[in-house]
C-alpha atoms as a PDB file:
ATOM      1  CA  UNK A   1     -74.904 -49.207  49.302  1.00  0.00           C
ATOM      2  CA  UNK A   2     -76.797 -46.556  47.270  1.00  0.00           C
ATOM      3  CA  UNK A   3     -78.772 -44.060  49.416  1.00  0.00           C
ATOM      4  CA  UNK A   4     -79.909 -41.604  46.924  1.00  0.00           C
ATOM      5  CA  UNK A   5     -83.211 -39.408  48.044  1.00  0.00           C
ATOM      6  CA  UNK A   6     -86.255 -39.604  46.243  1.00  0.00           C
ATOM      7  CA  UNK A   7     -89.608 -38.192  47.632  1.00  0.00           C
ATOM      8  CA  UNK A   8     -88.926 -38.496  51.258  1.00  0.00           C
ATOM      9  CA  UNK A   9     -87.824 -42.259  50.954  1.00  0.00           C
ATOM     10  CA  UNK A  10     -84.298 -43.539  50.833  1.00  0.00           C
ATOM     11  CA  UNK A  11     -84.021 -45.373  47.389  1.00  0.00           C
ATOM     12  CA  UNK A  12     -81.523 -47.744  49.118  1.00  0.00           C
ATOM     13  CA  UNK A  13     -84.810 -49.638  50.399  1.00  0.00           C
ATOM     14  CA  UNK A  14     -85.389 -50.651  47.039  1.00  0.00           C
ATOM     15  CA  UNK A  15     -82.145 -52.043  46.409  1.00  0.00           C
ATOM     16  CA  UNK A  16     -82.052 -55.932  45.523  1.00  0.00           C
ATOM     17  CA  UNK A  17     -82.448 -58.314  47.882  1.00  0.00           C
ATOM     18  CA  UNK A  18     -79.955 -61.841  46.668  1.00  0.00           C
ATOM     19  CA  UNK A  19     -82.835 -63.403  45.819  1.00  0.00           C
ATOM     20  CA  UNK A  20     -84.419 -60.919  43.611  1.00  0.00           C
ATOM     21  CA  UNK A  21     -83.924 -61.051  39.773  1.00  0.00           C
ATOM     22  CA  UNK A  22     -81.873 -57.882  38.599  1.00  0.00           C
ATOM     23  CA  UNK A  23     -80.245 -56.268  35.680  1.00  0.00           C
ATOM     24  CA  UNK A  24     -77.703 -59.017  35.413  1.00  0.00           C
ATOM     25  CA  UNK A  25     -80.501 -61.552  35.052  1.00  0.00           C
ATOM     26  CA  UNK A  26     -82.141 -59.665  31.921  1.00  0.00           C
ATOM     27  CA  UNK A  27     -80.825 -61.672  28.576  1.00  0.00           C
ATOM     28  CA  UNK A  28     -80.892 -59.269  25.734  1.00  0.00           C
ATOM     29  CA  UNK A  29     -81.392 -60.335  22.209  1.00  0.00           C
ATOM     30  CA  UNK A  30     -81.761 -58.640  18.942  1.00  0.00           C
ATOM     31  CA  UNK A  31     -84.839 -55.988  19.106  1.00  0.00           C
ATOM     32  CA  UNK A  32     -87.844 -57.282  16.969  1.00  0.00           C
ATOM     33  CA  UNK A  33     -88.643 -54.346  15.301  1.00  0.00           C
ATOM     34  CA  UNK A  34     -84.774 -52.790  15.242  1.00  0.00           C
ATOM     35  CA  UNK A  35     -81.821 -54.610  13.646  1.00  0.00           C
ATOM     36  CA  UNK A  36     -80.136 -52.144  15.697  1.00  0.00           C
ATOM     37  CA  UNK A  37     -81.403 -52.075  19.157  1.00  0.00           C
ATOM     38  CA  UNK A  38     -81.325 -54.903  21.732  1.00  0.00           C
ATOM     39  CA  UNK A  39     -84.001 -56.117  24.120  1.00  0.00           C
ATOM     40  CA  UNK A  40     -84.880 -58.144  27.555  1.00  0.00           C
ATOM     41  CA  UNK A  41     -87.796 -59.258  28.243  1.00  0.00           C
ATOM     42  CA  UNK A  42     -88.520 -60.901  32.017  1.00  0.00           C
ATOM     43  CA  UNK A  43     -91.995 -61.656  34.106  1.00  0.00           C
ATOM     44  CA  UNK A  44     -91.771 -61.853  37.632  1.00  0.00           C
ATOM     45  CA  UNK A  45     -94.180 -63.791  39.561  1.00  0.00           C
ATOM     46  CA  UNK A  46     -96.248 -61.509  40.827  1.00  0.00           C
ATOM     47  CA  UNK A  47     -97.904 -60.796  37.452  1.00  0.00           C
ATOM     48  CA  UNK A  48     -95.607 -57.604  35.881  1.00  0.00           C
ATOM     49  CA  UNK A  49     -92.882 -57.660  33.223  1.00  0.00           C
ATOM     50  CA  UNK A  50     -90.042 -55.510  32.689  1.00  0.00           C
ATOM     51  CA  UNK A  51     -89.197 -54.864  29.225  1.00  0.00           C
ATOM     52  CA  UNK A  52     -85.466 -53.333  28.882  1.00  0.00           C
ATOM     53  CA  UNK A  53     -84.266 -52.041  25.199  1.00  0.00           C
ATOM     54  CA  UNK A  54     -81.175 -49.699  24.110  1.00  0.00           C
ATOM     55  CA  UNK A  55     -79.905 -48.642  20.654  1.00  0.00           C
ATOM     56  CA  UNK A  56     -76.628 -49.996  19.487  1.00  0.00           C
ATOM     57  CA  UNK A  57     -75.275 -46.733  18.331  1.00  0.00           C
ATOM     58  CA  UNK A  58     -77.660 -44.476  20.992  1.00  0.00           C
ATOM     59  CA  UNK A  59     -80.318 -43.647  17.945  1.00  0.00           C
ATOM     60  CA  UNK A  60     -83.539 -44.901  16.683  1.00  0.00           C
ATOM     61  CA  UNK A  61     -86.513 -43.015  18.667  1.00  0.00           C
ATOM     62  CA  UNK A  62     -85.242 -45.153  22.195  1.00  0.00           C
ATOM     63  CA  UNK A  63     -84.178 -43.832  25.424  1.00  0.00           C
ATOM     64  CA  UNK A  64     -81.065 -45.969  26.003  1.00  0.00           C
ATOM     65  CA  UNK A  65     -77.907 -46.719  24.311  1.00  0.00           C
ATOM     66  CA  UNK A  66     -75.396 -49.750  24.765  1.00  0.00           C
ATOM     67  CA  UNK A  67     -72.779 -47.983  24.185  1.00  0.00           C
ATOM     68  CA  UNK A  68     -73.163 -45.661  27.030  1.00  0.00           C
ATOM     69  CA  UNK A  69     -74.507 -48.275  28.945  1.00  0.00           C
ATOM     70  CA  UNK A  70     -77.989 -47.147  29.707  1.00  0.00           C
ATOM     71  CA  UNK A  71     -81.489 -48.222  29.402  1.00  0.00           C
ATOM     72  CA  UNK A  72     -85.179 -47.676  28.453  1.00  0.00           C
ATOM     73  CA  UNK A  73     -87.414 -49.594  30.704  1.00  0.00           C
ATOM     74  CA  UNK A  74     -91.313 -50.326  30.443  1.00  0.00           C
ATOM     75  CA  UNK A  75     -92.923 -52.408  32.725  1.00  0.00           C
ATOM     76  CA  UNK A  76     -96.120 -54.280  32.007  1.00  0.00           C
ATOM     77  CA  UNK A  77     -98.675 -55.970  34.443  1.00  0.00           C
ATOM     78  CA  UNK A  78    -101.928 -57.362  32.862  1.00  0.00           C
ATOM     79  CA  UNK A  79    -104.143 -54.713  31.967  1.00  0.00           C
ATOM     80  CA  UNK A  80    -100.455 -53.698  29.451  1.00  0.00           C
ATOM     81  CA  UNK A  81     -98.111 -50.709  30.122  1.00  0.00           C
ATOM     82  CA  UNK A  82     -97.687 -49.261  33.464  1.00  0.00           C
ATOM     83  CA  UNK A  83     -96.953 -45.498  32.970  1.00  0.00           C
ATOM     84  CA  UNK A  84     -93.384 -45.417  34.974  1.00  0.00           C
ATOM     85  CA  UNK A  85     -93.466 -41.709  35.326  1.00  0.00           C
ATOM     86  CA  UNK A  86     -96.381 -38.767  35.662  1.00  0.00           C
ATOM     87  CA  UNK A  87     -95.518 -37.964  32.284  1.00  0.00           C
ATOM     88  CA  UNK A  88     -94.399 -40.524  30.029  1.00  0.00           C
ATOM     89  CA  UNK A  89     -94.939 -44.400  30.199  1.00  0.00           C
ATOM     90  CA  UNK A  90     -91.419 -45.508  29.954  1.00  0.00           C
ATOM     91  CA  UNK A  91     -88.375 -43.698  31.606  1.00  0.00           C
ATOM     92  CA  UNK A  92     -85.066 -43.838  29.439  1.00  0.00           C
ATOM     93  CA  UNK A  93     -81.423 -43.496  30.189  1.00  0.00           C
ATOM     94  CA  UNK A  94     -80.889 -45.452  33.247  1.00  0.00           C
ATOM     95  CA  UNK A  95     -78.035 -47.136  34.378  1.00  0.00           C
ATOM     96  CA  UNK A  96     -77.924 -50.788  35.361  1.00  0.00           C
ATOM     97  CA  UNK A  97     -78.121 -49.822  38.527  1.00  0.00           C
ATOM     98  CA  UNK A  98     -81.442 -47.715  38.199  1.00  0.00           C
ATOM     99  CA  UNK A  99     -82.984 -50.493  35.955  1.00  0.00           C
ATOM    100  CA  UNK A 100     -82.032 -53.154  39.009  1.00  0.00           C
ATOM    101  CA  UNK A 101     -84.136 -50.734  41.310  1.00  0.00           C
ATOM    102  CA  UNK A 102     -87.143 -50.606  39.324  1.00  0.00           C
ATOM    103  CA  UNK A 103     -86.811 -54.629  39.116  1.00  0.00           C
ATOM    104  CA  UNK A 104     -86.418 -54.862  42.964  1.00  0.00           C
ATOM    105  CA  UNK A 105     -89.853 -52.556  43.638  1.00  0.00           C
ATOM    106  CA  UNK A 106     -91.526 -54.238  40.962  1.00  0.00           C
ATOM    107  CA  UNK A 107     -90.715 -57.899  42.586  1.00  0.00           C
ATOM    108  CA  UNK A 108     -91.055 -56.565  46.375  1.00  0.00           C
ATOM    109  CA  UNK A 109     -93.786 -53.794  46.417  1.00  0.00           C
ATOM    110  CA  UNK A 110     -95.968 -55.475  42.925  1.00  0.00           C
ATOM    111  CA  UNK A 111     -99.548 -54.212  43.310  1.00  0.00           C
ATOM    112  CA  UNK A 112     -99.258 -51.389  45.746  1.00  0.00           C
ATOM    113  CA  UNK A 113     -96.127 -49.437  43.407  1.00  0.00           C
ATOM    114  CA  UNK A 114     -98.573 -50.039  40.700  1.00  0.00           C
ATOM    115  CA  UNK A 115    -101.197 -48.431  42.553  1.00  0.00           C
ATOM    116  CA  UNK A 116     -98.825 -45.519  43.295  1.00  0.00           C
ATOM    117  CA  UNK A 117     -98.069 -45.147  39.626  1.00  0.00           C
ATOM    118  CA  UNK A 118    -101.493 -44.970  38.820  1.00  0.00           C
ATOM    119  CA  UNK A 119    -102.248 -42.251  41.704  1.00  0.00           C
ATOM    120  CA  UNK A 120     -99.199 -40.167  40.819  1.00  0.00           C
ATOM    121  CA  UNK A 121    -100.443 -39.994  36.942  1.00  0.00           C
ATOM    122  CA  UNK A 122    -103.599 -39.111  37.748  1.00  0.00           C
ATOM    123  CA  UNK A 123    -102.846 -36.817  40.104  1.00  0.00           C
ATOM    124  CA  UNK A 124    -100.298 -35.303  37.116  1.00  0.00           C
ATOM    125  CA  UNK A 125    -102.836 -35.095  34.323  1.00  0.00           C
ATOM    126  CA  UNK A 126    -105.105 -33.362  37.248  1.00  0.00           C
ATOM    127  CA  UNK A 127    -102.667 -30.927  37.775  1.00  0.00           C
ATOM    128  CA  UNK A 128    -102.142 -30.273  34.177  1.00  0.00           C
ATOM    129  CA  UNK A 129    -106.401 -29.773  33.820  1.00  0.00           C
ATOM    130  CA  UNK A 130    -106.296 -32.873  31.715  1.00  0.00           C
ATOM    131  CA  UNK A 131    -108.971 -34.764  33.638  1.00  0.00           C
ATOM    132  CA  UNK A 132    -110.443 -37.298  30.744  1.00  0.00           C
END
């Protein structure tokens, strides 16, 4: 098992549980808006999405590439995109390992990670004097 460190918590909590839906459940599919980028689309039942793309040949503005094997990921709840990092509202080039993580805490943790999101953005822009 993975047991990487990431703010104080062991990311190995957050690894899939056999029930949970994860990277080898997403079915991608031609990208709408791409001929040459792929896509997954999958809602859990708690209410958020995950939204998974790549570029066939690594180009095209995303953060992923099939060739290399790695990801862009968005995830979506009601209200639309959840900003996945302080500073951007996707994160790009994971691995199908990474993407499986952010499945697992957005099936097991739902609400509250969203709430964390939220607070760690906000606490970013507050940082950065960007309080609007």
């Amino acid at each position: 098992m993975i047991n990487y460190k990431f703010s104080n918590k062991s990311l190995s909590h957050y690894q899939p549980k056999p029930s949970m839906l994860d990277f080898n459940d997403l079915d991608f599919q031609p990208h709408r808006g791409a001929d040459d980028a792929v896509q997954a689309r999958l809602d859990f039942d708690n209410g958020l999405s995950i939204s998974v793309f790549a570029g066939k040949d690594g180009r095209r503005g995303l953060y992923g590439s099939v060739k290399e094997d790695l990801y862009e990921v968005a995830i979506f709840d009601k209200n639309g995109m959840i900003s996945l990092s302080p500073s951007d509202d996707v994160v790009g080039w994971q691995s199908p390992a990474q993407v499986s993580i952010l499945m697992a805490k957005a099936q097991s943790k739902g609400s509250v990670w969203v709430d964390e999101l939220i607070a760690d953005k906000e606490e970013f822009k507050k940082d950065l004097g960007l309080d609007y």
